[in-house]
PDB file of N, CA and C in Angstrom:
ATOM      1  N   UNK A   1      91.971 100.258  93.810  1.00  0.00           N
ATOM      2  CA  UNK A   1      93.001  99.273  93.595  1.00  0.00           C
ATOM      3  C   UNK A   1      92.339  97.967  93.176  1.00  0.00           C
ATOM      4  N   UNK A   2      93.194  97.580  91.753  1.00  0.00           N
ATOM      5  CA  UNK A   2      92.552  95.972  91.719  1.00  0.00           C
ATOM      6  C   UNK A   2      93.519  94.727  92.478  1.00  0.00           C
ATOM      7  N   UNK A   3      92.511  93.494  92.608  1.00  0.00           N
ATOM      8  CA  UNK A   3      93.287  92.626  93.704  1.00  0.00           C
ATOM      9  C   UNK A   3      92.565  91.338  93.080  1.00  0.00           C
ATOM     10  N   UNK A   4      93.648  90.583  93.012  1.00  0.00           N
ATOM     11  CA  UNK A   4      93.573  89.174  92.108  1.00  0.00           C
ATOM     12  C   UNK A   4      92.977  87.939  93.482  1.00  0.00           C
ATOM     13  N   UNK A   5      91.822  87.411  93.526  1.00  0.00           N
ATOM     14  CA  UNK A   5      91.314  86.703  94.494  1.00  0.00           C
ATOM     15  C   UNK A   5      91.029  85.579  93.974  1.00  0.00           C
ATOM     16  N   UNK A   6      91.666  84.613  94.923  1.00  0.00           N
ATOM     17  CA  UNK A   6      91.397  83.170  94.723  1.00  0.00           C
ATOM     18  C   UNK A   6      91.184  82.613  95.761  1.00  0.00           C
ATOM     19  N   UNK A   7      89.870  81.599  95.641  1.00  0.00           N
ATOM     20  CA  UNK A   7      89.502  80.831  96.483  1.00  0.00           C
ATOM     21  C   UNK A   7      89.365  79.459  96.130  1.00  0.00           C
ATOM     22  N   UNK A   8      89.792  78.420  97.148  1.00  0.00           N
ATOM     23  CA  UNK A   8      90.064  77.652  96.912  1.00  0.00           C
ATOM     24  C   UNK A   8      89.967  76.359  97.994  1.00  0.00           C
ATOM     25  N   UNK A   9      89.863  75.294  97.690  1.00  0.00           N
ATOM     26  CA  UNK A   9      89.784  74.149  98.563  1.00  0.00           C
ATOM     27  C   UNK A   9      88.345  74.495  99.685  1.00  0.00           C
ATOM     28  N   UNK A  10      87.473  74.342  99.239  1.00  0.00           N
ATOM     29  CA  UNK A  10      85.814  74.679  99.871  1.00  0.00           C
ATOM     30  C   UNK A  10      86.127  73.227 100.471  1.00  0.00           C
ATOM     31  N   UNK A  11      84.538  73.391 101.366  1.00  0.00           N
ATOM     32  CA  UNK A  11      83.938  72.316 101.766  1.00  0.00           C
ATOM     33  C   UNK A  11      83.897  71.539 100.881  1.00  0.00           C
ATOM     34  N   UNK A  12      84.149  70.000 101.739  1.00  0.00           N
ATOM     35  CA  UNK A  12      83.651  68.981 100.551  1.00  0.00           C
ATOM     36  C   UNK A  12      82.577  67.939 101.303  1.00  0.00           C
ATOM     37  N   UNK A  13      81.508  67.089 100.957  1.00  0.00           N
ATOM     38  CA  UNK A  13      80.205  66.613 101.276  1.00  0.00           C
ATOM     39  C   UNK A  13      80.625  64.844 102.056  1.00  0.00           C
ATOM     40  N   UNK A  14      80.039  64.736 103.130  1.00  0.00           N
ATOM     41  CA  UNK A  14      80.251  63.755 103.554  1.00  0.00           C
ATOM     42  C   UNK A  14      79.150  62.587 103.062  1.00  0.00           C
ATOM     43  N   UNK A  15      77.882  63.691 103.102  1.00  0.00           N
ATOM     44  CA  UNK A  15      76.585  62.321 102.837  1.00  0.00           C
ATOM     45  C   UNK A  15      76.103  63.923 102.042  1.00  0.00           C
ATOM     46  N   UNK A  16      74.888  62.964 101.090  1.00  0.00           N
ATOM     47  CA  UNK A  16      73.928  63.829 100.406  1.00  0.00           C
ATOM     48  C   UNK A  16      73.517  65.054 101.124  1.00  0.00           C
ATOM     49  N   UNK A  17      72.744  64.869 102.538  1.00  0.00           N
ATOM     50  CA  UNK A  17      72.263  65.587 103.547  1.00  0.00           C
ATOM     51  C   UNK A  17      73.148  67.491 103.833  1.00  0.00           C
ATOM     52  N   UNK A  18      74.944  66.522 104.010  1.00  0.00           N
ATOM     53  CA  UNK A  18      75.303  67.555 104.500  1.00  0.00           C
ATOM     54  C   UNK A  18      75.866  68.039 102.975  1.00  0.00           C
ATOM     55  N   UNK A  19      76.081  67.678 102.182  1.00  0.00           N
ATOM     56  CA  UNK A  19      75.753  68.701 100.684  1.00  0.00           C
ATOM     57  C   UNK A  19      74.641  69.561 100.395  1.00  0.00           C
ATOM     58  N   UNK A  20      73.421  69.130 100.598  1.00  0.00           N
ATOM     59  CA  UNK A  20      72.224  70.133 100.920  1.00  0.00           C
ATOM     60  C   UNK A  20      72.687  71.021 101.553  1.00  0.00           C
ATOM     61  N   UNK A  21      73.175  70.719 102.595  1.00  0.00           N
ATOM     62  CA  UNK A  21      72.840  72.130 103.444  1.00  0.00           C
ATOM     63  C   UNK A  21      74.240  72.696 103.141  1.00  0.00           C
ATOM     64  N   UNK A  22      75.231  72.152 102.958  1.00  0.00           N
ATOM     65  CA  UNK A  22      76.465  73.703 102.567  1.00  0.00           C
ATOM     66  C   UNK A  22      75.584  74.230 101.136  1.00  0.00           C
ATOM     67  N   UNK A  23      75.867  73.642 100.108  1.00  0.00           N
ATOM     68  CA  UNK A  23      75.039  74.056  98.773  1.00  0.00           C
ATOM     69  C   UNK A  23      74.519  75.282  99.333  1.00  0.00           C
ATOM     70  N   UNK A  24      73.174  74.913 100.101  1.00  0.00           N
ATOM     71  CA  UNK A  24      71.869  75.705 100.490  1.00  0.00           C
ATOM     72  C   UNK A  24      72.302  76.965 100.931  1.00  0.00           C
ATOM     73  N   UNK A  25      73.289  76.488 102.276  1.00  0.00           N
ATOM     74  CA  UNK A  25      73.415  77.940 103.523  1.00  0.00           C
ATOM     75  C   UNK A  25      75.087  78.509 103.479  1.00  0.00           C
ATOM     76  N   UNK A  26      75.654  77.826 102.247  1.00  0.00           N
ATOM     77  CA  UNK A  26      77.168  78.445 102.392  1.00  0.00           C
ATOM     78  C   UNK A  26      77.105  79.096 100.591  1.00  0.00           C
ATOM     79  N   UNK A  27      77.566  77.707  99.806  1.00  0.00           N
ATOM     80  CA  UNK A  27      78.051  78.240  98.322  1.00  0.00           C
ATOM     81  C   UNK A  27      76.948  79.158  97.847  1.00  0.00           C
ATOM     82  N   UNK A  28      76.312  78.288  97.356  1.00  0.00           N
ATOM     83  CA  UNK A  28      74.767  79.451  96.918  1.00  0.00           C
ATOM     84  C   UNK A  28      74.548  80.809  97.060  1.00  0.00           C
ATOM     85  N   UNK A  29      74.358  81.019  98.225  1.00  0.00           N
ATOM     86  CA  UNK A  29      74.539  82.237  99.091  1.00  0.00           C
ATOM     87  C   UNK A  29      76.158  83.050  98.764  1.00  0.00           C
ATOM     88  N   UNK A  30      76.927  81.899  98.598  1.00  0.00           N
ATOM     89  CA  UNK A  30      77.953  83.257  98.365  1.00  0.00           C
ATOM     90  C   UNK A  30      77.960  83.563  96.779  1.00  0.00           C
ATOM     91  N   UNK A  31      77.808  82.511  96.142  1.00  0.00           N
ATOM     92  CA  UNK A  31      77.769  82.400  94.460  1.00  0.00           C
ATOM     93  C   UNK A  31      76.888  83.827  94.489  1.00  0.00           C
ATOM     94  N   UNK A  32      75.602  84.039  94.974  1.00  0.00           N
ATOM     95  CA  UNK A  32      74.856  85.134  94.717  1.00  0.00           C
ATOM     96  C   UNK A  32      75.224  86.463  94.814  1.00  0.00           C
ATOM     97  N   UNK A  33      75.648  86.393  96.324  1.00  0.00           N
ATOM     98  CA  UNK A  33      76.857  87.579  96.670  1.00  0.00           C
ATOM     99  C   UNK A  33      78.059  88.197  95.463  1.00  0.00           C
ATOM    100  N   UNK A  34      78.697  87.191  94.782  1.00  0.00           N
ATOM    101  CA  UNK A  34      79.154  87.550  94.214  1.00  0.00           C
ATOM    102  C   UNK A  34      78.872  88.505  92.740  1.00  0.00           C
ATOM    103  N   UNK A  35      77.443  87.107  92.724  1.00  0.00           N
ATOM    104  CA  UNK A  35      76.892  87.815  91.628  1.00  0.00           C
ATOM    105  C   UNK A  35      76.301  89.343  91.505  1.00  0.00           C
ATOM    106  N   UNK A  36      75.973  89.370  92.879  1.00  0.00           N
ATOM    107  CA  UNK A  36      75.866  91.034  92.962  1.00  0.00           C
ATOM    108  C   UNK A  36      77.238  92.019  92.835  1.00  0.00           C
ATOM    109  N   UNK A  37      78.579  91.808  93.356  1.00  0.00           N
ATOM    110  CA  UNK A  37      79.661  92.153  92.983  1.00  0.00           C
ATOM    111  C   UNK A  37      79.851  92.343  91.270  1.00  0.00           C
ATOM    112  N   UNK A  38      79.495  91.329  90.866  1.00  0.00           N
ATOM    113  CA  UNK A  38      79.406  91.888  89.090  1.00  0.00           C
ATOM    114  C   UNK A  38      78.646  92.436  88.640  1.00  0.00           C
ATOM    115  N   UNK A  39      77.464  92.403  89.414  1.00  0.00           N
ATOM    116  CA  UNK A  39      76.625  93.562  88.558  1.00  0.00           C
ATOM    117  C   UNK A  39      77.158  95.359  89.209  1.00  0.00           C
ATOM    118  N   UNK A  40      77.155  95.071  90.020  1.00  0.00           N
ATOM    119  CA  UNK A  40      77.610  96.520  90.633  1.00  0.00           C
ATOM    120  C   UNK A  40      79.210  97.117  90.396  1.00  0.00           C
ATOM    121  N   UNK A  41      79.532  95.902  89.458  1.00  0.00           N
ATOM    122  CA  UNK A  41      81.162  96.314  88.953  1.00  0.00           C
ATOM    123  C   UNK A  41      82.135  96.506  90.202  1.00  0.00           C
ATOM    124  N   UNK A  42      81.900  95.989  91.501  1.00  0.00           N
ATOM    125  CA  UNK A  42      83.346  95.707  91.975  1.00  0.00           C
ATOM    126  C   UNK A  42      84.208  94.530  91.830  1.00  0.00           C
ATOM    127  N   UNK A  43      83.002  93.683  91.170  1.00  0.00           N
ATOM    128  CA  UNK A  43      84.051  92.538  90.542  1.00  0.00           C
ATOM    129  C   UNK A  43      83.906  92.204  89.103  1.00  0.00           C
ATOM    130  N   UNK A  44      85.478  92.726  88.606  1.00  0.00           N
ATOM    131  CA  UNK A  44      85.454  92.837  87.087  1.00  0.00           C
ATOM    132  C   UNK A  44      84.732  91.895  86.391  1.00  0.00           C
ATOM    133  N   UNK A  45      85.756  90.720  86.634  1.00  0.00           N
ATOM    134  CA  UNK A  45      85.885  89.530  85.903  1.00  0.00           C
ATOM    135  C   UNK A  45      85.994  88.561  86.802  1.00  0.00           C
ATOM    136  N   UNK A  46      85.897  87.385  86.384  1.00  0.00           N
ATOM    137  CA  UNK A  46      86.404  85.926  86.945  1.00  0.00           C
ATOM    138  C   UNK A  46      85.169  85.205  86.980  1.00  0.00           C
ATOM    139  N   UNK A  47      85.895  83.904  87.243  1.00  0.00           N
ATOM    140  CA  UNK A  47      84.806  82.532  87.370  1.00  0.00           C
ATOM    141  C   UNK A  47      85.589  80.852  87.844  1.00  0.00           C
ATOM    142  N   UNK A  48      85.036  80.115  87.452  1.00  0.00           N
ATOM    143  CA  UNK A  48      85.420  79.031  88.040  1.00  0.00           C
ATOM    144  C   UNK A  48      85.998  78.209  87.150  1.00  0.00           C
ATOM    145  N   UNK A  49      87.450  77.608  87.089  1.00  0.00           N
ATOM    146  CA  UNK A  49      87.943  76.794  86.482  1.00  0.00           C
ATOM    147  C   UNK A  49      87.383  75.302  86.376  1.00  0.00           C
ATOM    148  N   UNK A  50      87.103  74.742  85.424  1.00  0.00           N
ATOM    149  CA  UNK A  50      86.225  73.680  84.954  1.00  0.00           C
ATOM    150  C   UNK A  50      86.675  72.578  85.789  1.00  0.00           C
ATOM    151  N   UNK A  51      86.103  72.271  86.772  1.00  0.00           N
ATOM    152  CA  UNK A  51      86.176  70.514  87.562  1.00  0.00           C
ATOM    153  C   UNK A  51      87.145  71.000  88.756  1.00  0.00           C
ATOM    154  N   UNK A  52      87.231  72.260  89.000  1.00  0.00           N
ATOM    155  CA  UNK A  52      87.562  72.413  90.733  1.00  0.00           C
ATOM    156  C   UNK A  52      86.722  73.310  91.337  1.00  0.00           C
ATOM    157  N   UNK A  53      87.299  72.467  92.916  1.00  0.00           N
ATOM    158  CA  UNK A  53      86.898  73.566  93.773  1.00  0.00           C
ATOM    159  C   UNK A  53      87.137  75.015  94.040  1.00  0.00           C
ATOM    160  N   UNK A  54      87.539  75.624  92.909  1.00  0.00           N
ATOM    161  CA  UNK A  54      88.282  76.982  92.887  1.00  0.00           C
ATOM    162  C   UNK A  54      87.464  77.950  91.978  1.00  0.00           C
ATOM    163  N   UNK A  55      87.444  79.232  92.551  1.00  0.00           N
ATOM    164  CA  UNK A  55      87.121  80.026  91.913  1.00  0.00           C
ATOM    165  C   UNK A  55      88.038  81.308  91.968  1.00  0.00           C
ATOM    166  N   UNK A  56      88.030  82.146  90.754  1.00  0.00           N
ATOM    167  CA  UNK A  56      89.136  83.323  91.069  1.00  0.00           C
ATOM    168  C   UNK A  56      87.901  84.414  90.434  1.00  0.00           C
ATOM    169  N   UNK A  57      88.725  85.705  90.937  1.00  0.00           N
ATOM    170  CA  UNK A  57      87.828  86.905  90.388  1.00  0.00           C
ATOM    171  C   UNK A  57      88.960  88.263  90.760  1.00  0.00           C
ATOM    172  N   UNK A  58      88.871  89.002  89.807  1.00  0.00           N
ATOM    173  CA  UNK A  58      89.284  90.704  90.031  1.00  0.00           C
ATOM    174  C   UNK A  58      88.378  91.367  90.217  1.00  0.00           C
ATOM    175  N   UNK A  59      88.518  91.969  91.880  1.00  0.00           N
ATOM    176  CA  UNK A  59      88.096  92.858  92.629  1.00  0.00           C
ATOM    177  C   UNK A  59      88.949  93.910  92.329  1.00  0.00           C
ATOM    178  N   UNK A  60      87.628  95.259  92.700  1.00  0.00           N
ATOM    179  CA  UNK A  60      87.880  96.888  92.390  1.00  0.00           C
ATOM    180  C   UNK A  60      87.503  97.097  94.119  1.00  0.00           C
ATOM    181  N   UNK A  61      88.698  97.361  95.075  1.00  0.00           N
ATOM    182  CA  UNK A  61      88.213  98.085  96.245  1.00  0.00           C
ATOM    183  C   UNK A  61      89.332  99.038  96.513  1.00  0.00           C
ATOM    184  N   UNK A  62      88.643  99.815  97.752  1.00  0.00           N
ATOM    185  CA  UNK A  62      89.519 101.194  98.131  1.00  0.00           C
ATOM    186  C   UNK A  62      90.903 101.099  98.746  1.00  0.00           C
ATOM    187  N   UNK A  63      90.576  99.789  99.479  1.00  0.00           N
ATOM    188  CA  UNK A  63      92.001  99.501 100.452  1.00  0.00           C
ATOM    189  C   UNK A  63      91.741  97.992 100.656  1.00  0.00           C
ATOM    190  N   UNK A  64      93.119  97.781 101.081  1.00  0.00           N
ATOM    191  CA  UNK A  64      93.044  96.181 102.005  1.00  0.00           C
ATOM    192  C   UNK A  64      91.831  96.221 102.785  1.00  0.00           C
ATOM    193  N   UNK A  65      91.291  97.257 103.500  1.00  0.00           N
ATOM    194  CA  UNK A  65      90.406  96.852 104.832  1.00  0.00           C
ATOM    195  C   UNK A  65      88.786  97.135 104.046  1.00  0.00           C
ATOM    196  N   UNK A  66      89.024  97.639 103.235  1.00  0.00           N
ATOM    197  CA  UNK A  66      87.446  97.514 101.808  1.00  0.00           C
ATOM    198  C   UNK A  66      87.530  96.087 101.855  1.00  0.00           C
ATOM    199  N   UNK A  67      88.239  95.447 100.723  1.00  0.00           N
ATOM    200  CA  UNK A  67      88.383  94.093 100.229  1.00  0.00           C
ATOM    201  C   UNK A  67      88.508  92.698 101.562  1.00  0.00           C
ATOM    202  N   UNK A  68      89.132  93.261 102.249  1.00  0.00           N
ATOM    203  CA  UNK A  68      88.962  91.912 104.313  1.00  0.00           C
ATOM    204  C   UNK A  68      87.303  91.699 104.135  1.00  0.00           C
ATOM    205  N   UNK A  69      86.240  93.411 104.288  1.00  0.00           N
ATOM    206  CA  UNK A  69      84.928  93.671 104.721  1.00  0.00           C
ATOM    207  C   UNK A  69      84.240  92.700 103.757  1.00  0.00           C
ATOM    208  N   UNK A  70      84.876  93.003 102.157  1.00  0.00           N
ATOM    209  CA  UNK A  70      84.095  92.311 101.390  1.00  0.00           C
ATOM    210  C   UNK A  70      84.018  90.824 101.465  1.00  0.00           C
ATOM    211  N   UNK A  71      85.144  90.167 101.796  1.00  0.00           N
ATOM    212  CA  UNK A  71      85.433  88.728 101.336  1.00  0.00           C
ATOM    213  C   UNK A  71      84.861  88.297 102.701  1.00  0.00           C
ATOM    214  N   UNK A  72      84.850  89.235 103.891  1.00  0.00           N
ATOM    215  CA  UNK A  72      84.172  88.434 105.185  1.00  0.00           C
ATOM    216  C   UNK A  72      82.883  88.485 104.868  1.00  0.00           C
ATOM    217  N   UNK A  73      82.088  89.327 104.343  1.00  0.00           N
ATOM    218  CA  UNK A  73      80.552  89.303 103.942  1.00  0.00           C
ATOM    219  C   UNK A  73      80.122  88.330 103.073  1.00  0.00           C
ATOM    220  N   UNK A  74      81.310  87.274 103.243  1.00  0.00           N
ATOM    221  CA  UNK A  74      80.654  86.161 101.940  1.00  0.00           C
ATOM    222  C   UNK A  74      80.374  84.985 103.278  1.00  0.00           C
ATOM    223  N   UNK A  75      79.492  84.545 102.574  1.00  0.00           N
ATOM    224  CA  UNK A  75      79.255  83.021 103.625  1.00  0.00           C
ATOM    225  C   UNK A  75      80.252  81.874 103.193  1.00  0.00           C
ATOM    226  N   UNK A  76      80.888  81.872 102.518  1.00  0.00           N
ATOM    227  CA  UNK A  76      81.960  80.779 102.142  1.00  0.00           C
ATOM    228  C   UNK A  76      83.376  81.351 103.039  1.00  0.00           C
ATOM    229  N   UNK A  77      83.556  82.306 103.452  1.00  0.00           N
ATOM    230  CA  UNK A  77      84.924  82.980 103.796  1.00  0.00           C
ATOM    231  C   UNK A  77      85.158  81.839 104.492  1.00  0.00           C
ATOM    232  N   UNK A  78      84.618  81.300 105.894  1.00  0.00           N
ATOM    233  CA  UNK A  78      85.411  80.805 106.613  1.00  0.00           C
ATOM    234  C   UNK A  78      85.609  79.554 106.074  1.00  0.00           C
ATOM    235  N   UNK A  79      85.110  78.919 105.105  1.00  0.00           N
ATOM    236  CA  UNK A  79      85.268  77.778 104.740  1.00  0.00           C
ATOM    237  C   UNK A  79      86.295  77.340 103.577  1.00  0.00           C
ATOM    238  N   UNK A  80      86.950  78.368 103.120  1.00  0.00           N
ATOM    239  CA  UNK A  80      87.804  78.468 102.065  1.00  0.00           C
ATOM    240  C   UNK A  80      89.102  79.486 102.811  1.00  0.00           C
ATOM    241  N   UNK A  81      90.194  78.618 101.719  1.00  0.00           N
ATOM    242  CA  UNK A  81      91.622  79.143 101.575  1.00  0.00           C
ATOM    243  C   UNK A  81      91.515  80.243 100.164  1.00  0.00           C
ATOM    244  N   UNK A  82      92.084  81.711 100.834  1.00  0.00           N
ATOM    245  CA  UNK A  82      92.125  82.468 100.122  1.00  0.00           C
ATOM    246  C   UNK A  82      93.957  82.903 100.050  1.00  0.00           C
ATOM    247  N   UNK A  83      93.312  83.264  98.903  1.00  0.00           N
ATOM    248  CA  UNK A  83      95.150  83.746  97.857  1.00  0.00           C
ATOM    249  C   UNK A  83      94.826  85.106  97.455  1.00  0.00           C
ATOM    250  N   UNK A  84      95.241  86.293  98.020  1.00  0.00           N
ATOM    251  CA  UNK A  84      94.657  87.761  97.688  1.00  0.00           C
ATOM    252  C   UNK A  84      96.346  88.187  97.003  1.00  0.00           C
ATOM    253  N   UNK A  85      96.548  88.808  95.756  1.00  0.00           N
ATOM    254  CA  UNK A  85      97.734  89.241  95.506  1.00  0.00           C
ATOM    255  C   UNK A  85      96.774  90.987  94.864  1.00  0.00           C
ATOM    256  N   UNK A  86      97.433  92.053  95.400  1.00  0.00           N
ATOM    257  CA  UNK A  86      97.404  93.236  94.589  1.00  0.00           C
ATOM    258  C   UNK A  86      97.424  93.446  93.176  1.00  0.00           C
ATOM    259  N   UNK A  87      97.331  94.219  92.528  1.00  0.00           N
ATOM    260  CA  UNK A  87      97.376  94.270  90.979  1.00  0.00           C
ATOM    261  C   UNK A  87      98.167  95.364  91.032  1.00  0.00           C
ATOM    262  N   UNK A  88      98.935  95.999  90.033  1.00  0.00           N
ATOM    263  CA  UNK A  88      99.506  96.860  89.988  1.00  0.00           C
ATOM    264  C   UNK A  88      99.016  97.380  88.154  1.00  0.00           C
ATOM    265  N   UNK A  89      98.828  98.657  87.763  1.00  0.00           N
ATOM    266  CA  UNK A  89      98.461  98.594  86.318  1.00  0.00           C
ATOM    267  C   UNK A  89      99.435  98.396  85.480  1.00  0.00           C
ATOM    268  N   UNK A  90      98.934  98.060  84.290  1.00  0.00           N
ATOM    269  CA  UNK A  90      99.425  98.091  83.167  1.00  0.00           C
ATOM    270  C   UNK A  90     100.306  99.312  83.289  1.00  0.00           C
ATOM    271  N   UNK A  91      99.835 100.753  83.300  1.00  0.00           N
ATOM    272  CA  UNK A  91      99.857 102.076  82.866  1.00  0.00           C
ATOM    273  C   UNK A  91     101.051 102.416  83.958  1.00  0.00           C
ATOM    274  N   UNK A  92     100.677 102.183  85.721  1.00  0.00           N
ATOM    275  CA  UNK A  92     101.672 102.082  86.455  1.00  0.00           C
ATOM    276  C   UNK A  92     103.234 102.099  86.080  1.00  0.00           C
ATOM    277  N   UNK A  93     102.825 100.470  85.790  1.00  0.00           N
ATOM    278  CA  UNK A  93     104.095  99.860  85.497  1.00  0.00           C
ATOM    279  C   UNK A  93     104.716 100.411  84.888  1.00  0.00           C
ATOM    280  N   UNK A  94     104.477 100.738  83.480  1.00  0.00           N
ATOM    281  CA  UNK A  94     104.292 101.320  81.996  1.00  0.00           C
ATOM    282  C   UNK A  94     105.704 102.527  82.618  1.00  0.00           C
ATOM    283  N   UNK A  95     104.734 103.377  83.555  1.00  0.00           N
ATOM    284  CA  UNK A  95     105.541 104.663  83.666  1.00  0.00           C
ATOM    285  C   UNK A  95     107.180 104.619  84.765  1.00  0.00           C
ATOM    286  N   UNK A  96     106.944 103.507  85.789  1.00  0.00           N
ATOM    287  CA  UNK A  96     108.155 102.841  86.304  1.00  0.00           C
ATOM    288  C   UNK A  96     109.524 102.665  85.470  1.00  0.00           C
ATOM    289  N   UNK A  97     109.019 101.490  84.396  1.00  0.00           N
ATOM    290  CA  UNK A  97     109.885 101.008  83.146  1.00  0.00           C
ATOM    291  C   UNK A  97     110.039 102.295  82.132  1.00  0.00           C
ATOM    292  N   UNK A  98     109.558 103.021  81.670  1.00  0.00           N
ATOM    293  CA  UNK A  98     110.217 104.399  81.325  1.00  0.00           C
ATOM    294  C   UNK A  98     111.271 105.132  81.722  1.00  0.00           C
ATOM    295  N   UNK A  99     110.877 105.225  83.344  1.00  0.00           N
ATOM    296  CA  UNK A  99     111.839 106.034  84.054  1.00  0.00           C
ATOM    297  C   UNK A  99     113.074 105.658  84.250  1.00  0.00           C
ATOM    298  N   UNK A 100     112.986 104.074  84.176  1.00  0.00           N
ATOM    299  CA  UNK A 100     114.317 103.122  84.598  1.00  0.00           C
ATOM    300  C   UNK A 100     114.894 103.299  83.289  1.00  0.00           C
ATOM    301  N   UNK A 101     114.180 103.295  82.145  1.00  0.00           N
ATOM    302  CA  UNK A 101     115.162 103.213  80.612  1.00  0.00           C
ATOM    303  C   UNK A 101     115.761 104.477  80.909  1.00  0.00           C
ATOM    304  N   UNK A 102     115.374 105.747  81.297  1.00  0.00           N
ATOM    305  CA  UNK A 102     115.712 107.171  81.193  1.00  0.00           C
ATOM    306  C   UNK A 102     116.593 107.494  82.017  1.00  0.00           C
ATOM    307  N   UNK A 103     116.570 106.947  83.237  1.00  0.00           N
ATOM    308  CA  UNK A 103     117.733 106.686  84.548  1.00  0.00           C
ATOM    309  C   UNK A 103     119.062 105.889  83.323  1.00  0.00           C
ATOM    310  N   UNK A 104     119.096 105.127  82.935  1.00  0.00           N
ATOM    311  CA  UNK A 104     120.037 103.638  82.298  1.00  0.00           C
ATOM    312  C   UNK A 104     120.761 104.463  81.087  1.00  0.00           C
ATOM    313  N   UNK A 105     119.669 105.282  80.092  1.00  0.00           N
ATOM    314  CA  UNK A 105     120.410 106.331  79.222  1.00  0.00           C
ATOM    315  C   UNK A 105     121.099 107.378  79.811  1.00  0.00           C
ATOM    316  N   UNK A 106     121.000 107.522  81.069  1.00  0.00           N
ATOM    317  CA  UNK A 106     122.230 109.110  81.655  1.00  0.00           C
ATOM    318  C   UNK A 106     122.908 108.738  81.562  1.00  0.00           C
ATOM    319  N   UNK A 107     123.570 107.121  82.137  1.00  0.00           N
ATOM    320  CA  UNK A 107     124.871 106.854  82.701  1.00  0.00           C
ATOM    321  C   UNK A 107     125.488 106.314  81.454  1.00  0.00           C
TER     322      UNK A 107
END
């Protein structure tokens, strides 16, 4: 199943100091994480919209409780507001809206 993920409203830096260290021991670390998600193709696509704190990405996992495991294995989880919506396919859909035209032509 794909699942539309957005994260959003991160930490923000009080003094230089404590920017070092989220940078260092939170984003970084998850930025990398992720980056392993794209190479290993569970995360299609996505990236970061220019001048926010937000990033989005399409995830490929088995279930809701795949995709919880994944997004808790990030070091940013607890520090960010997440927006998880399901995907449903193209092709899915595709065959739904067929059936409904074919139901609509009986009557």
């Amino acid at each position: 199943m794909k699942y539309l993920v957005t994260g959003k409203e991160g930490p923000g830096f009080a003094s230089e100091e404590e920017a070092i260290n989220i940078l260092e021991n939170i984003i970084i670390p998850s930025f990398d994480k992720i980056i392993e998600f794209e190479e290993s193709k569970t995360i299609l696509a996505g990236g970061l919209p220019v001048g926010e704190r937000t990033f989005v990405f399409i995830i490929e996992a088995s279930s809701n409780e795949e995709l919880d495991l994944i997004l808790r294995d990030l070091p940013m989880w607890g520090s960010m507001q997440w927006e998880v919506k399901p995907l449903q396919s193209f092709s899915g859909r595709t065959d739904k809206e067929r059936a409904f035209v074919k139901e609509i032509k009986k009557m």
